[in-house]
PDB file of N, CA and C in Angstrom:
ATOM      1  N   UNK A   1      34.280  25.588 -15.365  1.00  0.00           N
ATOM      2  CA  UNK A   1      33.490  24.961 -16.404  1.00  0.00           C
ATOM      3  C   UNK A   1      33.859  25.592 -17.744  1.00  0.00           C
ATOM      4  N   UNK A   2      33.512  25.199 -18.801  1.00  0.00           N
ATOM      5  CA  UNK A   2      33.918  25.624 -20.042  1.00  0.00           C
ATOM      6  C   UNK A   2      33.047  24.884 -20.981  1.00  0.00           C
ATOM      7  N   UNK A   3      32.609  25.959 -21.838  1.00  0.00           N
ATOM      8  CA  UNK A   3      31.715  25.020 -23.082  1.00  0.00           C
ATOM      9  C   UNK A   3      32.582  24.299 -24.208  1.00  0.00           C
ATOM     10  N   UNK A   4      32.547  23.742 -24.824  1.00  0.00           N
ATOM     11  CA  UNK A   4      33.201  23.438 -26.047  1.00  0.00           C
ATOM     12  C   UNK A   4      31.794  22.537 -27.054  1.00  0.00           C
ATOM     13  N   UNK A   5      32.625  23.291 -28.590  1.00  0.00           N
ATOM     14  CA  UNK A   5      31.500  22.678 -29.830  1.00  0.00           C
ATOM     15  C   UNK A   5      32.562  22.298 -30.554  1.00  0.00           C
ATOM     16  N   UNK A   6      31.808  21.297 -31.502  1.00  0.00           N
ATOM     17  CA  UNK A   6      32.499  20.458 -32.434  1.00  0.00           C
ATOM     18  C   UNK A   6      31.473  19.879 -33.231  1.00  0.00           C
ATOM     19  N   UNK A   7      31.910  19.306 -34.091  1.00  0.00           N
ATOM     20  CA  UNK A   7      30.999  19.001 -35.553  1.00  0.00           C
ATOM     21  C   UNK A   7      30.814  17.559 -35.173  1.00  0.00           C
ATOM     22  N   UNK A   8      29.913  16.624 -35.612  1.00  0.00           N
ATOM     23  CA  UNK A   8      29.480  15.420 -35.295  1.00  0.00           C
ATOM     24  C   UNK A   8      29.836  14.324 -36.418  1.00  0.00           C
ATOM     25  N   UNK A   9      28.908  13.158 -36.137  1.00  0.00           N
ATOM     26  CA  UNK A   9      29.183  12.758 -37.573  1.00  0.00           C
ATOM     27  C   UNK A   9      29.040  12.619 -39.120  1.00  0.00           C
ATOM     28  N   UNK A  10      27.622  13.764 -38.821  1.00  0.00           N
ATOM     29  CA  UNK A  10      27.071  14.178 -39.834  1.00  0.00           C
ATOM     30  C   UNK A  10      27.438  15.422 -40.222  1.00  0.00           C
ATOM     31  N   UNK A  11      29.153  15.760 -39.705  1.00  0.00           N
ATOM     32  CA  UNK A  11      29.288  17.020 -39.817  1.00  0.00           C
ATOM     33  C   UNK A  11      27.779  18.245 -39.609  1.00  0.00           C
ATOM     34  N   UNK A  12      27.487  18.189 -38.611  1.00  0.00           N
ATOM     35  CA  UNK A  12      26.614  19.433 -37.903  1.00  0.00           C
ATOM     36  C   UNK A  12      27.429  20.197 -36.952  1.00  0.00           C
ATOM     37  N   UNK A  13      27.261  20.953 -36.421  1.00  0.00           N
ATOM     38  CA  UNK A  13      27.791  21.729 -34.943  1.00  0.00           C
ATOM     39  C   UNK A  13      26.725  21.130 -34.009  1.00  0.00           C
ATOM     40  N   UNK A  14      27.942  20.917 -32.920  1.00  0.00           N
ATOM     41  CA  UNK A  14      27.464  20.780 -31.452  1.00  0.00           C
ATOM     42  C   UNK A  14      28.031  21.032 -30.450  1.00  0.00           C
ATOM     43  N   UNK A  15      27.735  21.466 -29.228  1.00  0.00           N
ATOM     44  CA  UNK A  15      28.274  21.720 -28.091  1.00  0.00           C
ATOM     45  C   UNK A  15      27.851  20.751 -27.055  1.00  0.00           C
ATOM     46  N   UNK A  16      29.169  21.014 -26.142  1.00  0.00           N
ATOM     47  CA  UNK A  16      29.098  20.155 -24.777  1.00  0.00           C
ATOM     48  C   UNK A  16      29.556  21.070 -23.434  1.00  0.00           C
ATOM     49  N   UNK A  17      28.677  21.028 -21.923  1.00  0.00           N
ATOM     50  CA  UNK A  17      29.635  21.921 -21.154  1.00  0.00           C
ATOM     51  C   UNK A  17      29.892  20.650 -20.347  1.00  0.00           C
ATOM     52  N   UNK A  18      31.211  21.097 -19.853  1.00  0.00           N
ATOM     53  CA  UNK A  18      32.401  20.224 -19.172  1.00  0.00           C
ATOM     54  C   UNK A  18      32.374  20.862 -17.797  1.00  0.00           C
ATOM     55  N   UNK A  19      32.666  20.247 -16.545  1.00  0.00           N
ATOM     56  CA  UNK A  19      33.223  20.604 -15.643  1.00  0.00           C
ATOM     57  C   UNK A  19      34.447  20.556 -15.454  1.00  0.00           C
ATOM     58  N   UNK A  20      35.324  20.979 -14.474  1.00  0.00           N
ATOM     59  CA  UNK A  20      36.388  21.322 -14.290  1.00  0.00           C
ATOM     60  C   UNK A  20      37.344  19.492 -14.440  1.00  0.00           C
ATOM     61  N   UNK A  21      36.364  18.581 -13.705  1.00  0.00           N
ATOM     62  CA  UNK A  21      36.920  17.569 -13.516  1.00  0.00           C
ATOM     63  C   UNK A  21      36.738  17.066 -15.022  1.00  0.00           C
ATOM     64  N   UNK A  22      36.228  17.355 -16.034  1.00  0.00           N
ATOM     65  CA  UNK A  22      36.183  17.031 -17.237  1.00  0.00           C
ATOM     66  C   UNK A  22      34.736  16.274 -17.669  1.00  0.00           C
ATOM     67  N   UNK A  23      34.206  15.936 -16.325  1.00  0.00           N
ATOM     68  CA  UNK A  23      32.679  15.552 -16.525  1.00  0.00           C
ATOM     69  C   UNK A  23      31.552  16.342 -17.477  1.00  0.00           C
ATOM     70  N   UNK A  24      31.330  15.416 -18.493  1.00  0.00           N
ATOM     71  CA  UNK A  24      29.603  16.660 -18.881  1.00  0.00           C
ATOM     72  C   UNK A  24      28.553  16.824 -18.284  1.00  0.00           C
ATOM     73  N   UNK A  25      28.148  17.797 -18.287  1.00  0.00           N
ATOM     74  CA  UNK A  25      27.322  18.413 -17.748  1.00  0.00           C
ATOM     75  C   UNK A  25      26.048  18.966 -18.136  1.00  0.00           C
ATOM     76  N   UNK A  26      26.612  19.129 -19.697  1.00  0.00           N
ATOM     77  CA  UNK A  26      25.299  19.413 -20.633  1.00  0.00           C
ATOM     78  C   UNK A  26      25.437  19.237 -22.082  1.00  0.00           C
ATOM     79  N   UNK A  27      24.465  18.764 -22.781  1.00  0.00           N
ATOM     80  CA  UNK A  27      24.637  18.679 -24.749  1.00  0.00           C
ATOM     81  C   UNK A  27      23.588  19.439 -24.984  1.00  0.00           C
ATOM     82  N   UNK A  28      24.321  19.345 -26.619  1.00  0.00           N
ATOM     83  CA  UNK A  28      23.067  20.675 -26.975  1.00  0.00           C
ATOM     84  C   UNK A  28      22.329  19.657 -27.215  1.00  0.00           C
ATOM     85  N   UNK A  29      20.755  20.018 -27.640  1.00  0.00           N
ATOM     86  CA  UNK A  29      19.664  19.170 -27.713  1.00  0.00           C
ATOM     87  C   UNK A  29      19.325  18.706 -29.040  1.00  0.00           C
ATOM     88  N   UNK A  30      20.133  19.494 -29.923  1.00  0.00           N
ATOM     89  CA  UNK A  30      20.379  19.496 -31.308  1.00  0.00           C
ATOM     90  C   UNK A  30      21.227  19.944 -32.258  1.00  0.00           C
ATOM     91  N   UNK A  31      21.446  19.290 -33.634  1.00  0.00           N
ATOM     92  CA  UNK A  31      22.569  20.076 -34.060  1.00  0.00           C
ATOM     93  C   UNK A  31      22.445  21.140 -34.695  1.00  0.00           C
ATOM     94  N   UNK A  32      23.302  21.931 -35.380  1.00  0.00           N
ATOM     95  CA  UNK A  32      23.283  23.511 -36.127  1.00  0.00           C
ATOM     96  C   UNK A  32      23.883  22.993 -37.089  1.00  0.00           C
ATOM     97  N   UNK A  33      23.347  23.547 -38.189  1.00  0.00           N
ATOM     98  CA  UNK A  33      23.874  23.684 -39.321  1.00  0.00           C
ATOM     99  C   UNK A  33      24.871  24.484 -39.310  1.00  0.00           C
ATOM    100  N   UNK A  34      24.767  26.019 -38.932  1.00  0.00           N
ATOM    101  CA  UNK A  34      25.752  27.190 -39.167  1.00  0.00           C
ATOM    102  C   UNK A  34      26.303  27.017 -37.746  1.00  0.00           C
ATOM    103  N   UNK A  35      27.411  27.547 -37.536  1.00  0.00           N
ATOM    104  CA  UNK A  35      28.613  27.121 -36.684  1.00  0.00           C
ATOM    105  C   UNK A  35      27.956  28.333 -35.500  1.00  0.00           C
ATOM    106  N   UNK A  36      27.379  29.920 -36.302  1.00  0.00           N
ATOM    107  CA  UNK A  36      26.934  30.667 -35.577  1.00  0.00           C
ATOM    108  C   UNK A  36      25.729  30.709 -34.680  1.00  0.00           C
ATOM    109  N   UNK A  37      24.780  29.812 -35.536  1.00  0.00           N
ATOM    110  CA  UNK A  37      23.679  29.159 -34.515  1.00  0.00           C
ATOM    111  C   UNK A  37      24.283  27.854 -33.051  1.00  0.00           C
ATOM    112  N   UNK A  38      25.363  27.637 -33.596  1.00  0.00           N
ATOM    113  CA  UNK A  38      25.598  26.791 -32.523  1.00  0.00           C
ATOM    114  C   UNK A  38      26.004  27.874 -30.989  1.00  0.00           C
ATOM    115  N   UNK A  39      27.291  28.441 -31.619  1.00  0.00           N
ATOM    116  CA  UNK A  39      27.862  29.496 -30.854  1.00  0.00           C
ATOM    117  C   UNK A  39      26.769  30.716 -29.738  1.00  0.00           C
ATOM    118  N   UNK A  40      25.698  30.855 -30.798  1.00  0.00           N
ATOM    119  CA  UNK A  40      24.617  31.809 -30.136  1.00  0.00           C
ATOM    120  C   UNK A  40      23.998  31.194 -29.085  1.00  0.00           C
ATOM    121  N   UNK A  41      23.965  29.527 -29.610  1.00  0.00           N
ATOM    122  CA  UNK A  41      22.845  28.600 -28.223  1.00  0.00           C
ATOM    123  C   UNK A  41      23.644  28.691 -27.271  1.00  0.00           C
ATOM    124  N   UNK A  42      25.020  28.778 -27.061  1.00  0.00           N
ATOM    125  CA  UNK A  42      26.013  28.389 -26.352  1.00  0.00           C
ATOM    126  C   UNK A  42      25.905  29.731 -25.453  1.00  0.00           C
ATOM    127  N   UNK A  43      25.594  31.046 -25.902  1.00  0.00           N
ATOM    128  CA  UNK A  43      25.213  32.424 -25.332  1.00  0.00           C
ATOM    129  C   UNK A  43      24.412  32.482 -24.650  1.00  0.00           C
ATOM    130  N   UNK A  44      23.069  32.078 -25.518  1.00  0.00           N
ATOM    131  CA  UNK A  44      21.578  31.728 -24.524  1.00  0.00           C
ATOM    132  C   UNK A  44      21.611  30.825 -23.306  1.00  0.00           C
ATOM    133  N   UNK A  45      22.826  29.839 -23.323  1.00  0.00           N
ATOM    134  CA  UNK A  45      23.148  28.989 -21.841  1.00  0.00           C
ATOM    135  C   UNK A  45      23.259  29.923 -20.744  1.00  0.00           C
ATOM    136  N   UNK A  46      24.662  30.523 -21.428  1.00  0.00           N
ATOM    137  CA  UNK A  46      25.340  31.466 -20.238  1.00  0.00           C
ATOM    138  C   UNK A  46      24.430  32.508 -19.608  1.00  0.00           C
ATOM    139  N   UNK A  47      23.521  32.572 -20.283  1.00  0.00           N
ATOM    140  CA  UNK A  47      22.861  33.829 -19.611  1.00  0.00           C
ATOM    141  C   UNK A  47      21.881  33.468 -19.047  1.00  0.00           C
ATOM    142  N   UNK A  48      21.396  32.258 -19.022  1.00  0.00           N
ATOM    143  CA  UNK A  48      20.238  31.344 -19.023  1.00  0.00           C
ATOM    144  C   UNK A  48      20.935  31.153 -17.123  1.00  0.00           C
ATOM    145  N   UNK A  49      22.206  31.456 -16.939  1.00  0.00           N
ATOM    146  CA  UNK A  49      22.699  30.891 -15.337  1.00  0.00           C
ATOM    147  C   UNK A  49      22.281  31.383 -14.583  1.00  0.00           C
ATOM    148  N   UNK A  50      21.920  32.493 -15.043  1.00  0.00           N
ATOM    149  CA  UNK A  50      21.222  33.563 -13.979  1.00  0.00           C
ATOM    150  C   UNK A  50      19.638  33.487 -13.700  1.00  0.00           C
ATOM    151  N   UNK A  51      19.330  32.346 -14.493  1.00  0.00           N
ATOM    152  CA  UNK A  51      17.680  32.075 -14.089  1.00  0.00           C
ATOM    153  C   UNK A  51      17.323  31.319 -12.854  1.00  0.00           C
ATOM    154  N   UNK A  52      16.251  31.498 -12.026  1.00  0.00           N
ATOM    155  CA  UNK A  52      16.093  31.051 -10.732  1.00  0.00           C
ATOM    156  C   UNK A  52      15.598  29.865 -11.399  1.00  0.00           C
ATOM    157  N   UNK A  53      15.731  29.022 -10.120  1.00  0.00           N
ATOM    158  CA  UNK A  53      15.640  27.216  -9.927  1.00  0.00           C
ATOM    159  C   UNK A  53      14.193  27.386  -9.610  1.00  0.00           C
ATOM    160  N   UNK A  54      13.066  26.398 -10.331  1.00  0.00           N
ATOM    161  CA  UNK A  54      12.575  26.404  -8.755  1.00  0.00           C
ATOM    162  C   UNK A  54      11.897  25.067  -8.990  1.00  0.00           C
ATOM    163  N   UNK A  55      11.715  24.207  -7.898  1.00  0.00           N
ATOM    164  CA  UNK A  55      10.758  23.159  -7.910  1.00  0.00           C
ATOM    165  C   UNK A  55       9.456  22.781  -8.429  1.00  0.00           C
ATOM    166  N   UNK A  56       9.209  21.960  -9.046  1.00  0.00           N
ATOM    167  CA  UNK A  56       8.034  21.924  -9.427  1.00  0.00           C
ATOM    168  C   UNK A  56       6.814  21.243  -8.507  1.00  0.00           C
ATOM    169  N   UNK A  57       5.979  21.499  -8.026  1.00  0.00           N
ATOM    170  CA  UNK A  57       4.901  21.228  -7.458  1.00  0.00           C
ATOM    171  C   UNK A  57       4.084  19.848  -8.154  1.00  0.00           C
ATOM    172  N   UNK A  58       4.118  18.319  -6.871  1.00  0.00           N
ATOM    173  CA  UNK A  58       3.410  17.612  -7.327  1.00  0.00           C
ATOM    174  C   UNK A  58       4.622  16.341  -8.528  1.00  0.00           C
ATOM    175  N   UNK A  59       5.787  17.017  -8.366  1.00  0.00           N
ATOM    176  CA  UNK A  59       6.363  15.855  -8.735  1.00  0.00           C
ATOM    177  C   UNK A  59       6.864  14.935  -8.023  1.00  0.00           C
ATOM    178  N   UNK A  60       7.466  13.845  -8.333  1.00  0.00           N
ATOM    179  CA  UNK A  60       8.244  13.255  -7.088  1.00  0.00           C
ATOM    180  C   UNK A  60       9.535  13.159  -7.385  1.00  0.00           C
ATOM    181  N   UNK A  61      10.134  13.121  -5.932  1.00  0.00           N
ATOM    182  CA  UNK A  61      11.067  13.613  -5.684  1.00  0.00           C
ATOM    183  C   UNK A  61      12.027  11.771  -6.064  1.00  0.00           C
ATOM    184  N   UNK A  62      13.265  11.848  -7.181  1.00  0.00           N
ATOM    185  CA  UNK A  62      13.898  10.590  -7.141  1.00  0.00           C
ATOM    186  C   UNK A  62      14.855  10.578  -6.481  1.00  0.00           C
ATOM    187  N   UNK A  63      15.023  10.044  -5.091  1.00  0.00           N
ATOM    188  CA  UNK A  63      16.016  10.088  -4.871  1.00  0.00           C
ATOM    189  C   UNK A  63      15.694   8.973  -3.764  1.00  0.00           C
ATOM    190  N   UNK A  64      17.520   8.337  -3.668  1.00  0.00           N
ATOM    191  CA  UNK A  64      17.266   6.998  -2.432  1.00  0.00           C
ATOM    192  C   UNK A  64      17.145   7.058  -1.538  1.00  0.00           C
ATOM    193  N   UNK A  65      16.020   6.247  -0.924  1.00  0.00           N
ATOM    194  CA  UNK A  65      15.444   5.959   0.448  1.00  0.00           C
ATOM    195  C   UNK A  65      17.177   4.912   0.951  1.00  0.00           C
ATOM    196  N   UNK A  66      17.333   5.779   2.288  1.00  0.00           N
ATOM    197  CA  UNK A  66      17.787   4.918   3.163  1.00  0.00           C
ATOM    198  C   UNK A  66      16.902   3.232   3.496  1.00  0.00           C
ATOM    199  N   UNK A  67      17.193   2.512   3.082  1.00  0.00           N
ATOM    200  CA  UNK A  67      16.917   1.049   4.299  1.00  0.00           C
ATOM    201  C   UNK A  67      16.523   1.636   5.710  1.00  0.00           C
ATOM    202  N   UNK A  68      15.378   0.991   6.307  1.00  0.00           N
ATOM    203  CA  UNK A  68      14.841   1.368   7.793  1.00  0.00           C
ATOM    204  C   UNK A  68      15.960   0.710   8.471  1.00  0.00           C
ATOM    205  N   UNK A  69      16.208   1.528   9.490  1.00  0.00           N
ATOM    206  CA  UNK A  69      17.507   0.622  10.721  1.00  0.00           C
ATOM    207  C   UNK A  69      16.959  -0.296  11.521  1.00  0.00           C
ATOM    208  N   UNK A  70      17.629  -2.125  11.615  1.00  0.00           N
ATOM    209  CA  UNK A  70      17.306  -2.271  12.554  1.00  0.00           C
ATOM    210  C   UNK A  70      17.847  -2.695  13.812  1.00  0.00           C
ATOM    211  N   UNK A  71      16.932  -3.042  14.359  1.00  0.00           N
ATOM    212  CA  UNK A  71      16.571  -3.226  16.188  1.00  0.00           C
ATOM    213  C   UNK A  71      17.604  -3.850  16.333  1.00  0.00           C
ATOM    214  N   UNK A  72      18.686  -3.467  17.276  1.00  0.00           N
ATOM    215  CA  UNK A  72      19.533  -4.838  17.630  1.00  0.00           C
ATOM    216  C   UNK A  72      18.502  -5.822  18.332  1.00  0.00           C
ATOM    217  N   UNK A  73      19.596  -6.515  18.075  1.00  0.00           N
ATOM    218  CA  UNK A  73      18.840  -7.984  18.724  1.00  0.00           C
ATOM    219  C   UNK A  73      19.559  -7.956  20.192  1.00  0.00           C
ATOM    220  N   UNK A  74      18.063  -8.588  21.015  1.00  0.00           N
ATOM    221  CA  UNK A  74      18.371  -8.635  22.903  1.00  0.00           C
ATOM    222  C   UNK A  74      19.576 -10.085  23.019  1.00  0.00           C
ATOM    223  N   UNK A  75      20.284  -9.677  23.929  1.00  0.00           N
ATOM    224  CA  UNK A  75      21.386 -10.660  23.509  1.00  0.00           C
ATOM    225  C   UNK A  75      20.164 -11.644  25.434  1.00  0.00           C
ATOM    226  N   UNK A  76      20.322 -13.000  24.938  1.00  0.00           N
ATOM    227  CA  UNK A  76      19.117 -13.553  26.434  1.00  0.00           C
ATOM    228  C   UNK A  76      20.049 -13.033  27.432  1.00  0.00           C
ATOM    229  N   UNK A  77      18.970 -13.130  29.102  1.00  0.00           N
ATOM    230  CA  UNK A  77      19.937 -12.982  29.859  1.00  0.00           C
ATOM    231  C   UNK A  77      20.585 -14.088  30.191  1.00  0.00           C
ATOM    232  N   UNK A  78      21.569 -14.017  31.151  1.00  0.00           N
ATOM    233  CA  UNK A  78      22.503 -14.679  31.570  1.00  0.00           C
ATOM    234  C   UNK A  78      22.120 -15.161  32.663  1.00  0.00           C
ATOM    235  N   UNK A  79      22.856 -16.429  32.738  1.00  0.00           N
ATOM    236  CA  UNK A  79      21.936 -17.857  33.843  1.00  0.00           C
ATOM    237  C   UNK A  79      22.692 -17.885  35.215  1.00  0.00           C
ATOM    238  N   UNK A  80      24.085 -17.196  35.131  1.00  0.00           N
ATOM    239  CA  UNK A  80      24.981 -17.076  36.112  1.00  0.00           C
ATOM    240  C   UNK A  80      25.402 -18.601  36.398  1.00  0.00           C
ATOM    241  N   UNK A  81      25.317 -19.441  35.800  1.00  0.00           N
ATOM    242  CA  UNK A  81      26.110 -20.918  35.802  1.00  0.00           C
ATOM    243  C   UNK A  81      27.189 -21.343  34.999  1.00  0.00           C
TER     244      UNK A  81
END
């Protein structure tokens, strides 16, 4: 992964982190005026990795439901004629 910042179109600073495959992964939430406030948020990430995860209680969970499987169907029996 790798962070990278760059100026916008309002000339501000901003950052983006990239994954390896080049996907983002994260923006900053806002821009910086000074190039060094950008750079510092970009510090507070990295160190921010080492904070535990944890679930929150009472939310719900988004994610897709499988479709219920169904029943094959009884093939009739056979009349032997």
């Amino acid at each position: 992964m790798k962070f990278e910042y760059y100026r916008d179109a309002g000339n501000a600073w901003r950052w983006k982190l990239r994954a390896v495959n080049g996907e983002t992964l994260a923006v900053s939430s806002e821009s910086y005026v000074d190039k060094r406030d950008c750079l510092r948020c970009i510090e507070l990430v990295k160190k921010s990795s080492r904070t535990r995860v944890e679930r929150i209680q009472g939310e719900k969970q988004n994610r897709k439901r499988k479709p219920p499987r169904r029943a094959k169907a009884e093939e009739p029996p056979s009349t032997g004629i």
